[in-house]
PDB file of N, CA and C in Angstrom:
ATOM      1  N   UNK A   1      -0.243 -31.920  28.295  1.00  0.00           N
ATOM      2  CA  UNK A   1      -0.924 -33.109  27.807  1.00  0.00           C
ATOM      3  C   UNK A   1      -2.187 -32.683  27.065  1.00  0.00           C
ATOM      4  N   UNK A   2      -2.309 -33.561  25.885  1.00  0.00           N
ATOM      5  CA  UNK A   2      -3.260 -32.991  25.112  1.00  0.00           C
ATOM      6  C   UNK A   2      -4.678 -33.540  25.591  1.00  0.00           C
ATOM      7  N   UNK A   3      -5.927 -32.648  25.787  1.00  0.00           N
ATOM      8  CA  UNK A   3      -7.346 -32.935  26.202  1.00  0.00           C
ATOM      9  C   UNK A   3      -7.844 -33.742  24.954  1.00  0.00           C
ATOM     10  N   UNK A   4      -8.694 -34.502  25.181  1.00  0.00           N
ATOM     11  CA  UNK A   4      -9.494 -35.503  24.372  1.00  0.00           C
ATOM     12  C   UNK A   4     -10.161 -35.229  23.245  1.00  0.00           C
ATOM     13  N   UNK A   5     -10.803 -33.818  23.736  1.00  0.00           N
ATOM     14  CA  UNK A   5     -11.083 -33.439  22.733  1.00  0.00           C
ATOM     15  C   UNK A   5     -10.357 -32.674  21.349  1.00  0.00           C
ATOM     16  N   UNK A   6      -8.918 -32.116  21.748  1.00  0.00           N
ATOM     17  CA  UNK A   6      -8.430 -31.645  21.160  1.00  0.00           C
ATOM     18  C   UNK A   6      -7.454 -33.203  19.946  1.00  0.00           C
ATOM     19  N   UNK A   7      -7.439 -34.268  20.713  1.00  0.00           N
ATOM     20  CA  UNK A   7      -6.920 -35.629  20.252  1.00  0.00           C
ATOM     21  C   UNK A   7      -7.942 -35.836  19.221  1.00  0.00           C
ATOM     22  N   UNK A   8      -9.008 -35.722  18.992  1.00  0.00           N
ATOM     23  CA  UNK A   8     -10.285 -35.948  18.689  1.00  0.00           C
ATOM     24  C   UNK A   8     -10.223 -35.345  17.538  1.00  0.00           C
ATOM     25  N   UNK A   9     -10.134 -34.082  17.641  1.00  0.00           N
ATOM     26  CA  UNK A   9     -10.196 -33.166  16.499  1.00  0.00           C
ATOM     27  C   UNK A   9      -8.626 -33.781  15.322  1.00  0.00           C
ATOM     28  N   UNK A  10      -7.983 -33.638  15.841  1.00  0.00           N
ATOM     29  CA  UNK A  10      -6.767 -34.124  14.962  1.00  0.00           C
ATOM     30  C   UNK A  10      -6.904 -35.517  14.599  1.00  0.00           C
ATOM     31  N   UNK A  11      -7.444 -36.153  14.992  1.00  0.00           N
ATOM     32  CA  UNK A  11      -7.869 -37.370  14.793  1.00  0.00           C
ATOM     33  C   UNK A  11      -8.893 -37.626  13.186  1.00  0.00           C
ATOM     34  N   UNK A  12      -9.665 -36.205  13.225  1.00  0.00           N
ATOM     35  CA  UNK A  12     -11.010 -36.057  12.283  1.00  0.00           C
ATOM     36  C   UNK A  12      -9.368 -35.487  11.193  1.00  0.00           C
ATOM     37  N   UNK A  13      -8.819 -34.531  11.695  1.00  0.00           N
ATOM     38  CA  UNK A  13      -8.109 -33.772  10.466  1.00  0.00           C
ATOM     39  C   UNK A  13      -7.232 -34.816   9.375  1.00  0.00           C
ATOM     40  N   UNK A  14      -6.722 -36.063  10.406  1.00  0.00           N
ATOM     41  CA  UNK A  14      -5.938 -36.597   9.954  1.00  0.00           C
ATOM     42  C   UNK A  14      -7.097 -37.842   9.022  1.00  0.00           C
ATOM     43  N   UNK A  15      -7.708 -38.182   9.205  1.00  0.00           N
ATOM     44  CA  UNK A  15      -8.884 -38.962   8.342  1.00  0.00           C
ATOM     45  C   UNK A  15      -8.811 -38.162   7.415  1.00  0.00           C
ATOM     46  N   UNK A  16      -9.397 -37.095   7.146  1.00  0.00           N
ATOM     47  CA  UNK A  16      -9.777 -36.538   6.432  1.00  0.00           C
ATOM     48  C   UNK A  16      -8.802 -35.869   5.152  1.00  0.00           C
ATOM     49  N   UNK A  17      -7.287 -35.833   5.746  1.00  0.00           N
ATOM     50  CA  UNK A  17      -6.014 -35.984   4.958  1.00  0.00           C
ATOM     51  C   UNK A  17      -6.092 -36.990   4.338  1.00  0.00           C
ATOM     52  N   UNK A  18      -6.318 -38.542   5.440  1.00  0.00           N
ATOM     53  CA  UNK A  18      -6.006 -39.526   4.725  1.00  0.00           C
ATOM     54  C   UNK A  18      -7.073 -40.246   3.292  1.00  0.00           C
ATOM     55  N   UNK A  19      -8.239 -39.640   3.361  1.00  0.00           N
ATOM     56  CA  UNK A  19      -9.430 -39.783   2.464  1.00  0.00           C
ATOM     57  C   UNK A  19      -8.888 -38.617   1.055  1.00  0.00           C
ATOM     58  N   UNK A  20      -8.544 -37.648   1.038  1.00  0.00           N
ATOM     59  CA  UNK A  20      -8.013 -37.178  -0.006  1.00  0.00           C
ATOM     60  C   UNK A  20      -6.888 -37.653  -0.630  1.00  0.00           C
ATOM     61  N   UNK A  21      -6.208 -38.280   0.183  1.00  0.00           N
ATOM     62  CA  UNK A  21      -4.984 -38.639  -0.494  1.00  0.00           C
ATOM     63  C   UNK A  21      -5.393 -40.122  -1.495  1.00  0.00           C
ATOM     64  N   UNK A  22      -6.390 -41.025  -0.949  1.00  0.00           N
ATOM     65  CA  UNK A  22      -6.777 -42.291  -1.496  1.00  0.00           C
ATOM     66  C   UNK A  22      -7.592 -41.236  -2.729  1.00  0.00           C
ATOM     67  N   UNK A  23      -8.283 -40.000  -3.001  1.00  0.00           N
ATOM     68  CA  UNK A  23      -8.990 -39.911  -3.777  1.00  0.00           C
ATOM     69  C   UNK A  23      -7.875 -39.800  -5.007  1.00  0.00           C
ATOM     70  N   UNK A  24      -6.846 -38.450  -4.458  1.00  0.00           N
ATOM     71  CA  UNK A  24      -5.964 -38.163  -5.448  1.00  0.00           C
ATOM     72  C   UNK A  24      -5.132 -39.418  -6.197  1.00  0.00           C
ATOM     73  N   UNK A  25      -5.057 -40.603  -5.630  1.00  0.00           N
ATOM     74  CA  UNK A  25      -4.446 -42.310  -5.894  1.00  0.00           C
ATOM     75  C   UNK A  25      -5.581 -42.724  -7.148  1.00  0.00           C
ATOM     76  N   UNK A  26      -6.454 -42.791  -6.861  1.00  0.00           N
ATOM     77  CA  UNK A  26      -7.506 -43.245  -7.154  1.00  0.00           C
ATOM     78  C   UNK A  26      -7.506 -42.174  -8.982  1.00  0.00           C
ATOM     79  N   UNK A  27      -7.798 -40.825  -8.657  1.00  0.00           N
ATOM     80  CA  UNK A  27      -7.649 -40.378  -9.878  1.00  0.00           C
ATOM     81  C   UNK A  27      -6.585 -40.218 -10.420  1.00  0.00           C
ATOM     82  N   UNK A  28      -5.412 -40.373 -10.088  1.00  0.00           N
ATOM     83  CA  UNK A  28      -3.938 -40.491 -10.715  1.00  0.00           C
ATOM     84  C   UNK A  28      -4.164 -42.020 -11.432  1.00  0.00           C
ATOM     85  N   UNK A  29      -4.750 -43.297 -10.915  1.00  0.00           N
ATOM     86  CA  UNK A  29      -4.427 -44.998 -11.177  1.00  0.00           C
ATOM     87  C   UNK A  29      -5.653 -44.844 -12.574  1.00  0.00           C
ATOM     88  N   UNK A  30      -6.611 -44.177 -12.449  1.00  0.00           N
ATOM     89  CA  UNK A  30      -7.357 -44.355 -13.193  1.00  0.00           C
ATOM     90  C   UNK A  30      -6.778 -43.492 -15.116  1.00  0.00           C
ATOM     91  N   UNK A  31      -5.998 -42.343 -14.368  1.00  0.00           N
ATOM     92  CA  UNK A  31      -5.840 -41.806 -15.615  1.00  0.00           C
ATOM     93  C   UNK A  31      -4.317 -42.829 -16.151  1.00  0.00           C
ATOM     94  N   UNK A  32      -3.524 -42.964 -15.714  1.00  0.00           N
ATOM     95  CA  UNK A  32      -2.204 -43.980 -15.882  1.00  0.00           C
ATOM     96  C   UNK A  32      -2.082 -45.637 -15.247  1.00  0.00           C
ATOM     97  N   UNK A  33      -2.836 -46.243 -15.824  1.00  0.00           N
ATOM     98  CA  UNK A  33      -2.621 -47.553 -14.781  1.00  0.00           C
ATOM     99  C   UNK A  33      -1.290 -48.218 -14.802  1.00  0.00           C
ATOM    100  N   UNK A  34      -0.161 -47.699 -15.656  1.00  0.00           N
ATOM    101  CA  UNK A  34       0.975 -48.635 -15.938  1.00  0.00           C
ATOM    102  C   UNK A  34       2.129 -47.626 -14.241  1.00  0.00           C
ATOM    103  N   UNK A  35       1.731 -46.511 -14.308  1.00  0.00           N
ATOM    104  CA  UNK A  35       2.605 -45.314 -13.399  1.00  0.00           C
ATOM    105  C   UNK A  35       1.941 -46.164 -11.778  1.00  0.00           C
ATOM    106  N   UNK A  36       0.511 -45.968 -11.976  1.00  0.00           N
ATOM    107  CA  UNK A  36      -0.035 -46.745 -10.564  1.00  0.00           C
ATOM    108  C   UNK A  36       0.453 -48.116 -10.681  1.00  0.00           C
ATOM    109  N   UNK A  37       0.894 -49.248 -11.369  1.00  0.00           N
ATOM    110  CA  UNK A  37       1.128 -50.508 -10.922  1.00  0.00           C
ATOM    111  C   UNK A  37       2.550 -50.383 -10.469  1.00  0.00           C
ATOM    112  N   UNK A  38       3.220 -49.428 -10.889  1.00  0.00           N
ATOM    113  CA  UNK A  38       4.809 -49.322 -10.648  1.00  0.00           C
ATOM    114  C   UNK A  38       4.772 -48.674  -8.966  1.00  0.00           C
ATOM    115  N   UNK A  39       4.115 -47.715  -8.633  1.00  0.00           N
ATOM    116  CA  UNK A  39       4.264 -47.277  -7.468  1.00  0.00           C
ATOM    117  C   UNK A  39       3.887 -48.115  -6.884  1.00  0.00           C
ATOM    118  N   UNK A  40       2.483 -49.208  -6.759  1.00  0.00           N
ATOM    119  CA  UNK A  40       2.338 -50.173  -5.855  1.00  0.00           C
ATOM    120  C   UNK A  40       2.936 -51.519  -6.011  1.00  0.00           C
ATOM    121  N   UNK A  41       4.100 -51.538  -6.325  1.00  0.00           N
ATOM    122  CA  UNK A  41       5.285 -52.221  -6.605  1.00  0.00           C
ATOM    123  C   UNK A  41       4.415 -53.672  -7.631  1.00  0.00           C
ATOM    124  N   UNK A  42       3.371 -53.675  -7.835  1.00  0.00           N
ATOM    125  CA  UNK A  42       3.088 -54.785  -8.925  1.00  0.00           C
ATOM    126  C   UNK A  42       3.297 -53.914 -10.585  1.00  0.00           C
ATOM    127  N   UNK A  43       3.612 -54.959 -11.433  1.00  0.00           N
ATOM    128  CA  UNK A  43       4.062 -55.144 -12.592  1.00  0.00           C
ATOM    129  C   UNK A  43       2.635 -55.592 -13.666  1.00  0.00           C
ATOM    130  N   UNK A  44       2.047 -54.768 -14.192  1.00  0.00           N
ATOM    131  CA  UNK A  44       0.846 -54.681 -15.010  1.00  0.00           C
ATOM    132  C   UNK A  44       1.485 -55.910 -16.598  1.00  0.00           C
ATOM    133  N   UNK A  45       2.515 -55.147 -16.899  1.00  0.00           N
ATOM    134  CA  UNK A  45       2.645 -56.147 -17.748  1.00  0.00           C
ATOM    135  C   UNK A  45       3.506 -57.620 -17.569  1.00  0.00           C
ATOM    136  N   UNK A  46       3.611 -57.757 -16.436  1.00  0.00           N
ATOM    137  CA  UNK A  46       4.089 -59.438 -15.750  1.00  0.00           C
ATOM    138  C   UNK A  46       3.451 -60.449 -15.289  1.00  0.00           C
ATOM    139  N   UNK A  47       2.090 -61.097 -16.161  1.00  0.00           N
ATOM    140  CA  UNK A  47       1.222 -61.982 -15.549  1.00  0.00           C
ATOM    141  C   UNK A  47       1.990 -62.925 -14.334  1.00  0.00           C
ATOM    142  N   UNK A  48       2.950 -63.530 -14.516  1.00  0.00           N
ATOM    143  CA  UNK A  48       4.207 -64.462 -13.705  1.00  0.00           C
ATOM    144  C   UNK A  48       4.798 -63.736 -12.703  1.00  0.00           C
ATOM    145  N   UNK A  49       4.677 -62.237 -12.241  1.00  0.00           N
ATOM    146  CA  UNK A  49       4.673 -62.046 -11.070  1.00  0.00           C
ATOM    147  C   UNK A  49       4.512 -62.649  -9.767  1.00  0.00           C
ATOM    148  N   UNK A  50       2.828 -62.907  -9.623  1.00  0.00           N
ATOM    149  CA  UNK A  50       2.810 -63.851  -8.829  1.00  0.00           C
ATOM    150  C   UNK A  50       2.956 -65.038  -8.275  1.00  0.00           C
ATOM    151  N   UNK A  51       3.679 -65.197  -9.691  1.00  0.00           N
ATOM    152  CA  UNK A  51       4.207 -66.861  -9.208  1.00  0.00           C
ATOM    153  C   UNK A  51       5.367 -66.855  -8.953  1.00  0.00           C
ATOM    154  N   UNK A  52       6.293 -65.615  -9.311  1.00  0.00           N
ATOM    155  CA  UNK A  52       7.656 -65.320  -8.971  1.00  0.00           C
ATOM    156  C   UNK A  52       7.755 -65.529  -7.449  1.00  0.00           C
ATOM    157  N   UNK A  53       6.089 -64.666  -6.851  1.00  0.00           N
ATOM    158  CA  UNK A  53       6.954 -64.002  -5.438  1.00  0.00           C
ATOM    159  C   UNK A  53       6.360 -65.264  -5.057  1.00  0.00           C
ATOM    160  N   UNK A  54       5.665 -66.483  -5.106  1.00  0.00           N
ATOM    161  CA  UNK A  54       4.949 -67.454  -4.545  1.00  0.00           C
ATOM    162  C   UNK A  54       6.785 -68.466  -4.424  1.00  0.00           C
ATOM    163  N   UNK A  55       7.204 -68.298  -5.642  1.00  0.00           N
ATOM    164  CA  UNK A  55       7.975 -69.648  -5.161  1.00  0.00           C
ATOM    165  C   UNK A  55       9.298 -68.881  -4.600  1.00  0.00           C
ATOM    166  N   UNK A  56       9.082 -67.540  -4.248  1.00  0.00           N
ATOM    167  CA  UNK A  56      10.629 -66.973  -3.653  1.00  0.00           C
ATOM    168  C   UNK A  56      10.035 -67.180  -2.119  1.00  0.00           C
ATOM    169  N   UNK A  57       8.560 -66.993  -1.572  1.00  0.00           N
ATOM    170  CA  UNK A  57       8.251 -67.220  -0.354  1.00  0.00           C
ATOM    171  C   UNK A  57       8.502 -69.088  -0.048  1.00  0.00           C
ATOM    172  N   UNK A  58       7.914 -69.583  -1.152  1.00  0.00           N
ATOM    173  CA  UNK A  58       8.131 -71.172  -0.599  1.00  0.00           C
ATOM    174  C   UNK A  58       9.975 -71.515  -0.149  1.00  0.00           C
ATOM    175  N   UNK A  59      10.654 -71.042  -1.471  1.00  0.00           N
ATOM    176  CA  UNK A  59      12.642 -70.918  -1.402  1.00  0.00           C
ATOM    177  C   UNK A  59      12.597 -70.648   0.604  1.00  0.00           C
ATOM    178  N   UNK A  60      11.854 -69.414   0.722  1.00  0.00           N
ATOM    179  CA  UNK A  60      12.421 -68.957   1.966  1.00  0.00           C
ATOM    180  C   UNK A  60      12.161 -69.801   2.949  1.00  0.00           C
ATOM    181  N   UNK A  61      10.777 -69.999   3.200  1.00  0.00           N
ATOM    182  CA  UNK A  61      10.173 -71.153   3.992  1.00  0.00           C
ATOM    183  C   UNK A  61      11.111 -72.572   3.737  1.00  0.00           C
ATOM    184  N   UNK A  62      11.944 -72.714   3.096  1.00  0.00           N
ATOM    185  CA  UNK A  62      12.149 -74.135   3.206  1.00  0.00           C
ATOM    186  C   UNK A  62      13.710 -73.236   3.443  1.00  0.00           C
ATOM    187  N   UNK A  63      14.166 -72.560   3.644  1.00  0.00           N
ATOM    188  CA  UNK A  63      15.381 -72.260   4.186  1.00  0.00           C
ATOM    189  C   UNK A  63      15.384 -71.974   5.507  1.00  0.00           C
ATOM    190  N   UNK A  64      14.213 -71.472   5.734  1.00  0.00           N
ATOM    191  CA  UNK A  64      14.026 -71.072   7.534  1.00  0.00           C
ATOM    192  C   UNK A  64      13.901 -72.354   8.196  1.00  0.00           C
ATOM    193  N   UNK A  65      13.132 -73.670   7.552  1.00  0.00           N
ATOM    194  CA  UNK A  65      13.004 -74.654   8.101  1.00  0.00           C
ATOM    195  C   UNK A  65      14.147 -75.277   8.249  1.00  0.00           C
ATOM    196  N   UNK A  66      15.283 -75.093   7.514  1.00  0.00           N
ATOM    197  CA  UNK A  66      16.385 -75.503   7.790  1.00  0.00           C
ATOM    198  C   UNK A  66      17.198 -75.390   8.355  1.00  0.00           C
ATOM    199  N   UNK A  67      17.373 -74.113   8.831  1.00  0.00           N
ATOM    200  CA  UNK A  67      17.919 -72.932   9.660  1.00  0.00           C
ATOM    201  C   UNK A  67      17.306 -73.129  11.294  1.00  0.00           C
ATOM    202  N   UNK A  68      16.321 -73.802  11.130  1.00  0.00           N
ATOM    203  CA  UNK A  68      15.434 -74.228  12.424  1.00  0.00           C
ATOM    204  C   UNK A  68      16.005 -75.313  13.069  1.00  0.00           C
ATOM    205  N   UNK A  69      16.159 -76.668  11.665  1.00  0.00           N
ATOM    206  CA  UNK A  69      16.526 -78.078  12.337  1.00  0.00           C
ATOM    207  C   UNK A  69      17.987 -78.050  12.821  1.00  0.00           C
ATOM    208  N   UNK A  70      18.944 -77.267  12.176  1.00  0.00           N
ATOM    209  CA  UNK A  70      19.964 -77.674  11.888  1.00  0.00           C
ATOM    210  C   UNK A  70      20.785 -77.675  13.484  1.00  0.00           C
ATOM    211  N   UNK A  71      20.607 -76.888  14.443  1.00  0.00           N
ATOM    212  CA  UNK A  71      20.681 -77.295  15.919  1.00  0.00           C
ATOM    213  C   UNK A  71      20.307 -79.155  16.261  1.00  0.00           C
ATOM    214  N   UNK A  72      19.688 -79.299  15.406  1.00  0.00           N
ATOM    215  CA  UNK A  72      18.848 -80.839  15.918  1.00  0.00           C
ATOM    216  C   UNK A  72      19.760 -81.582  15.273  1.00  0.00           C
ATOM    217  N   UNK A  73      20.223 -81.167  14.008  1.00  0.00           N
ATOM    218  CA  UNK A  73      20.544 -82.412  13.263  1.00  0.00           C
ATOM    219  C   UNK A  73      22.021 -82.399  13.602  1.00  0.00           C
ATOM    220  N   UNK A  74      22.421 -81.076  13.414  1.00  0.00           N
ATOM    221  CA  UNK A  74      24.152 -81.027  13.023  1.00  0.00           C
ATOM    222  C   UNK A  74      24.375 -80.112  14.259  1.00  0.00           C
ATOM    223  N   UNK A  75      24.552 -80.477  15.796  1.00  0.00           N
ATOM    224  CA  UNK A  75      25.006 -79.257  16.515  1.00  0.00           C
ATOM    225  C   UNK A  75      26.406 -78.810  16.676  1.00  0.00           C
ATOM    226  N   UNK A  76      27.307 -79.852  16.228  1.00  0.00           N
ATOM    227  CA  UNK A  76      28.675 -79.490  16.315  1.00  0.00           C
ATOM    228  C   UNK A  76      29.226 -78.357  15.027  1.00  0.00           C
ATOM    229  N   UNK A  77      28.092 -78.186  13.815  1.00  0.00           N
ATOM    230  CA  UNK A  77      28.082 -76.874  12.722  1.00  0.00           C
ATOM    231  C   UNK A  77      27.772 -75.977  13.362  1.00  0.00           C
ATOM    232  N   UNK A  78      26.404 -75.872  14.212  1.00  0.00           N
ATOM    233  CA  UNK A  78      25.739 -75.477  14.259  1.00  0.00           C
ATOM    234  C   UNK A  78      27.257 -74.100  15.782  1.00  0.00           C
ATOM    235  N   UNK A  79      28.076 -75.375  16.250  1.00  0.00           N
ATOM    236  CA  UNK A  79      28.777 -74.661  17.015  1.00  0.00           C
ATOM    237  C   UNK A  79      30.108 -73.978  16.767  1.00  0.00           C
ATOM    238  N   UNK A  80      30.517 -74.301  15.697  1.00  0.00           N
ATOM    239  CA  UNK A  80      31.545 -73.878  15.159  1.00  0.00           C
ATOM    240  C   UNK A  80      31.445 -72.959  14.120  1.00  0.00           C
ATOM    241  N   UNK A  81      29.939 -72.505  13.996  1.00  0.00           N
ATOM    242  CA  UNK A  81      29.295 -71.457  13.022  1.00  0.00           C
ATOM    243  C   UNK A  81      29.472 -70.263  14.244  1.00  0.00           C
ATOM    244  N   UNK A  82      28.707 -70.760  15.298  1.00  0.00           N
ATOM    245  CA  UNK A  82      28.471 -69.373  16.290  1.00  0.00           C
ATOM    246  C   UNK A  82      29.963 -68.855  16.502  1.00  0.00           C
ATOM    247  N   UNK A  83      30.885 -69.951  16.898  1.00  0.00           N
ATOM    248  CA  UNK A  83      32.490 -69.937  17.011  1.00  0.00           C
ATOM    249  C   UNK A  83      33.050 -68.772  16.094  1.00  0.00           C
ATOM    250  N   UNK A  84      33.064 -69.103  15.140  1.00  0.00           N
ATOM    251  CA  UNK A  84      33.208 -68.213  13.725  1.00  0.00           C
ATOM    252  C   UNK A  84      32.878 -66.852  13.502  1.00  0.00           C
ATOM    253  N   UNK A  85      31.571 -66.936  13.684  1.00  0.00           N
ATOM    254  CA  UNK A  85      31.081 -65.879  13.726  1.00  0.00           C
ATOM    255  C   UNK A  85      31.311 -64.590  14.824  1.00  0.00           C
ATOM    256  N   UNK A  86      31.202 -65.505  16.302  1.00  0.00           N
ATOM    257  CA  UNK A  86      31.504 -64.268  17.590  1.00  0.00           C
ATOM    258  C   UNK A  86      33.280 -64.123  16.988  1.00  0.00           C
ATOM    259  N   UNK A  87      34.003 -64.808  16.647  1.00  0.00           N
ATOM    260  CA  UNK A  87      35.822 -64.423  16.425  1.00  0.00           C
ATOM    261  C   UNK A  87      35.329 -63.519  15.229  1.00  0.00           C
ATOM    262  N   UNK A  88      35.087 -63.663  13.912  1.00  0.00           N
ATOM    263  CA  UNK A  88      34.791 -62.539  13.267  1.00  0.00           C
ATOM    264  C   UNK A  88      33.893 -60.799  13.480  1.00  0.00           C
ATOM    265  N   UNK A  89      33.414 -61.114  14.584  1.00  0.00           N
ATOM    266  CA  UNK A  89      32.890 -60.086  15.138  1.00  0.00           C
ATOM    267  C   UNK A  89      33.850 -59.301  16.064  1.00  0.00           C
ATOM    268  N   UNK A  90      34.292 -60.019  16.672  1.00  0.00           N
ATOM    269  CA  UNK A  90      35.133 -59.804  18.261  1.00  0.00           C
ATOM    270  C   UNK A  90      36.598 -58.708  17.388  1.00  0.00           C
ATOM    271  N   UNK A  91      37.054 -59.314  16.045  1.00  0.00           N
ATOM    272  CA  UNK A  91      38.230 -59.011  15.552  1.00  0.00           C
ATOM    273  C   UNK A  91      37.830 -57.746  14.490  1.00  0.00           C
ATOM    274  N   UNK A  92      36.601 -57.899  14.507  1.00  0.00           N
ATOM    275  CA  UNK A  92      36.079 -56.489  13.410  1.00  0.00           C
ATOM    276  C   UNK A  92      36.209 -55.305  14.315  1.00  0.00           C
ATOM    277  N   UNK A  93      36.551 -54.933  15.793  1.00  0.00           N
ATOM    278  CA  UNK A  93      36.644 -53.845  16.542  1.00  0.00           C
ATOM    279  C   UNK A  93      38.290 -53.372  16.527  1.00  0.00           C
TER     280      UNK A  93
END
């Protein structure tokens, strides 16, 4: 088992990895900003990005909410889905 202090020390090494690596980011984004927007998965030349991923989160949210009621509203789907599903499972072995 490792002593505290020795946790400690690897603790400093690994900061100190992780502070070079933001520097080397940092001077890679500054010399290429189109290479840095691609690795941090945003799109420099796609102002409508963010409105892409805004209305693919709202799409989802209103599918989960549906996926929520549908026990409430429709349980006899809701039972002949699970039905379906455990026989398609059960017959995939």
């Amino acid at each position: 088992m490792a002593t505290k202090a020795q946790l400690e020390a690897e603790l400093a090494k690994l900061r100190q990895q992780l502070a070079q690596q933001a520097q080397r980011e940092d001077s890679v984004s500054e010399a290429d900003p189109a290479k840095s927007a691609e690795r941090h998965g945003g799109d420099a030349a796609d102002p409508d990005a963010d409105a892409d991923t805004q209305d693919w989160e709202t799409q989802l949210q209103e599918v989960l909410k549906e996926v929520e009621d549908l026990p409430h509203k429709k349980p006899l789907l809701l039972a002949l889905g699970a039905l379906a599903l455990g026989y398609m499972i059960g017959r995939s072995r």
